[in-house]
Protein backbone atom coordinates (compact mmCIF):
# COMPACT_ATOMS: atom_id res chain seq x y z
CA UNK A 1 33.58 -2.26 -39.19
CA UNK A 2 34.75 -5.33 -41.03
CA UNK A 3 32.72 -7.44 -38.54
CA UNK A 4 29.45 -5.33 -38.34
CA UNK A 5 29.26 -4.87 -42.55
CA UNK A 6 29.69 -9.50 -42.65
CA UNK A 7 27.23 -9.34 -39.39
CA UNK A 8 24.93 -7.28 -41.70
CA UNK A 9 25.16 -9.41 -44.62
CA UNK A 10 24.76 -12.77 -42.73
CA UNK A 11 21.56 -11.19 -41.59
CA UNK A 12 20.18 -10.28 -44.64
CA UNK A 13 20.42 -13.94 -45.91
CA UNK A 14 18.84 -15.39 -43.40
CA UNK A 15 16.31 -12.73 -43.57
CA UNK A 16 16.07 -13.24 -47.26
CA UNK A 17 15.64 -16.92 -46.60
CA UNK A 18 12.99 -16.73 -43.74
CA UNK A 19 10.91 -14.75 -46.43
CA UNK A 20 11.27 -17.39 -49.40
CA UNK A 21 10.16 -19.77 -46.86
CA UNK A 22 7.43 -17.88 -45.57
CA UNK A 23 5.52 -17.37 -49.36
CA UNK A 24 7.07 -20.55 -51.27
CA UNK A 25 5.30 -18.92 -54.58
CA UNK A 26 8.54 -17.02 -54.49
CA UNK A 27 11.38 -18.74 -56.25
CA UNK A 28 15.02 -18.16 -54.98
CA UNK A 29 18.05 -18.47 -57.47
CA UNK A 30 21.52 -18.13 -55.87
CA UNK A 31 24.26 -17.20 -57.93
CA UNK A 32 28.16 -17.88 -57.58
CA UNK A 33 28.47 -14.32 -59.56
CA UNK A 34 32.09 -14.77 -60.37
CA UNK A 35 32.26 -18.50 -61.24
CA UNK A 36 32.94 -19.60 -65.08
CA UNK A 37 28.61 -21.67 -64.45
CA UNK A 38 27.29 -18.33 -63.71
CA UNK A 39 25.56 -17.97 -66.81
CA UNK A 40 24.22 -21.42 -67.07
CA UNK A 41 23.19 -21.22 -63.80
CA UNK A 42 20.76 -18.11 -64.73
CA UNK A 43 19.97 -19.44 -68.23
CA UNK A 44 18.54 -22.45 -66.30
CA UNK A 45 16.66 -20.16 -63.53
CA UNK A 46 15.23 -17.55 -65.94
CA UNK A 47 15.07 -19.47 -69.32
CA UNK A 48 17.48 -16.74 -70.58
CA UNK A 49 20.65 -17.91 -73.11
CA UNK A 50 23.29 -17.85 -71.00
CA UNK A 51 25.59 -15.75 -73.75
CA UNK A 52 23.14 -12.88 -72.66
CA UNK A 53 24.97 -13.03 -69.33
CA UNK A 54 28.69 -10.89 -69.39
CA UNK A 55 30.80 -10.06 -67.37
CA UNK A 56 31.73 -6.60 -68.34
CA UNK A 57 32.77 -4.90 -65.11
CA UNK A 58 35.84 -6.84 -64.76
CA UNK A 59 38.20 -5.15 -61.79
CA UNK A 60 41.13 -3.27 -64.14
CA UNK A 61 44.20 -2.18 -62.58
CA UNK A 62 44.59 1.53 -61.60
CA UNK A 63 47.53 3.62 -62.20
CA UNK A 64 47.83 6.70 -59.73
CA UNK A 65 50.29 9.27 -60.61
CA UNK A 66 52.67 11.33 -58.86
CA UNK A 67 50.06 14.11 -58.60
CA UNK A 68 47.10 11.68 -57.10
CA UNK A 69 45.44 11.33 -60.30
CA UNK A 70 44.11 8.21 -61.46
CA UNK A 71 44.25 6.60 -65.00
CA UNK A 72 41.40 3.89 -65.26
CA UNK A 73 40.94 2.45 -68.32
CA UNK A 74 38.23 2.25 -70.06
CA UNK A 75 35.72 -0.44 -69.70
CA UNK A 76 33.34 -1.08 -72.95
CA UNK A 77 30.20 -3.39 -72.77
CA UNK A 78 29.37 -5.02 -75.81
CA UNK A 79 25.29 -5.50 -77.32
């Protein structure tokens, strides 16, 4: 499964790339999501301050309990 989900994925780029090629008016911006540039990187795409773009989803450990419960914490995004 591992293979067929990065086999999908793979595919989609290049499909993704064929189009962007195929009708240049369309601009494609790719984004290192999880690097520390990310947000410059879209403020210079987009024209958008880069401050506008968190990262508020952060992965937060998970604590199961002894009954199979889960205790997430929560996760607030600031405006």
């Amino acid at each position: 499964k591992d293979e067929e989900l990065k086999s999908f994925f793979l595919d989609q780029i290049k499909r993704i790339h064929s189009f962007v090629r195929k009708f240049p008016s369309h601009r494609l911006v790719t984004v290192a999501i999880d690097s520390p540039n990310a947000g410059g990187t879209l403020q210079d795409a987009f024209g958008i301050d880069k401050r506008c773009w968190g990262h508020y989803n952060k992965r937060v450990s998970v604590k199961r309990h002894r009954n199979g419960t889960l205790d997430r914490p929560s996760v607030g995004v600031s405006v």
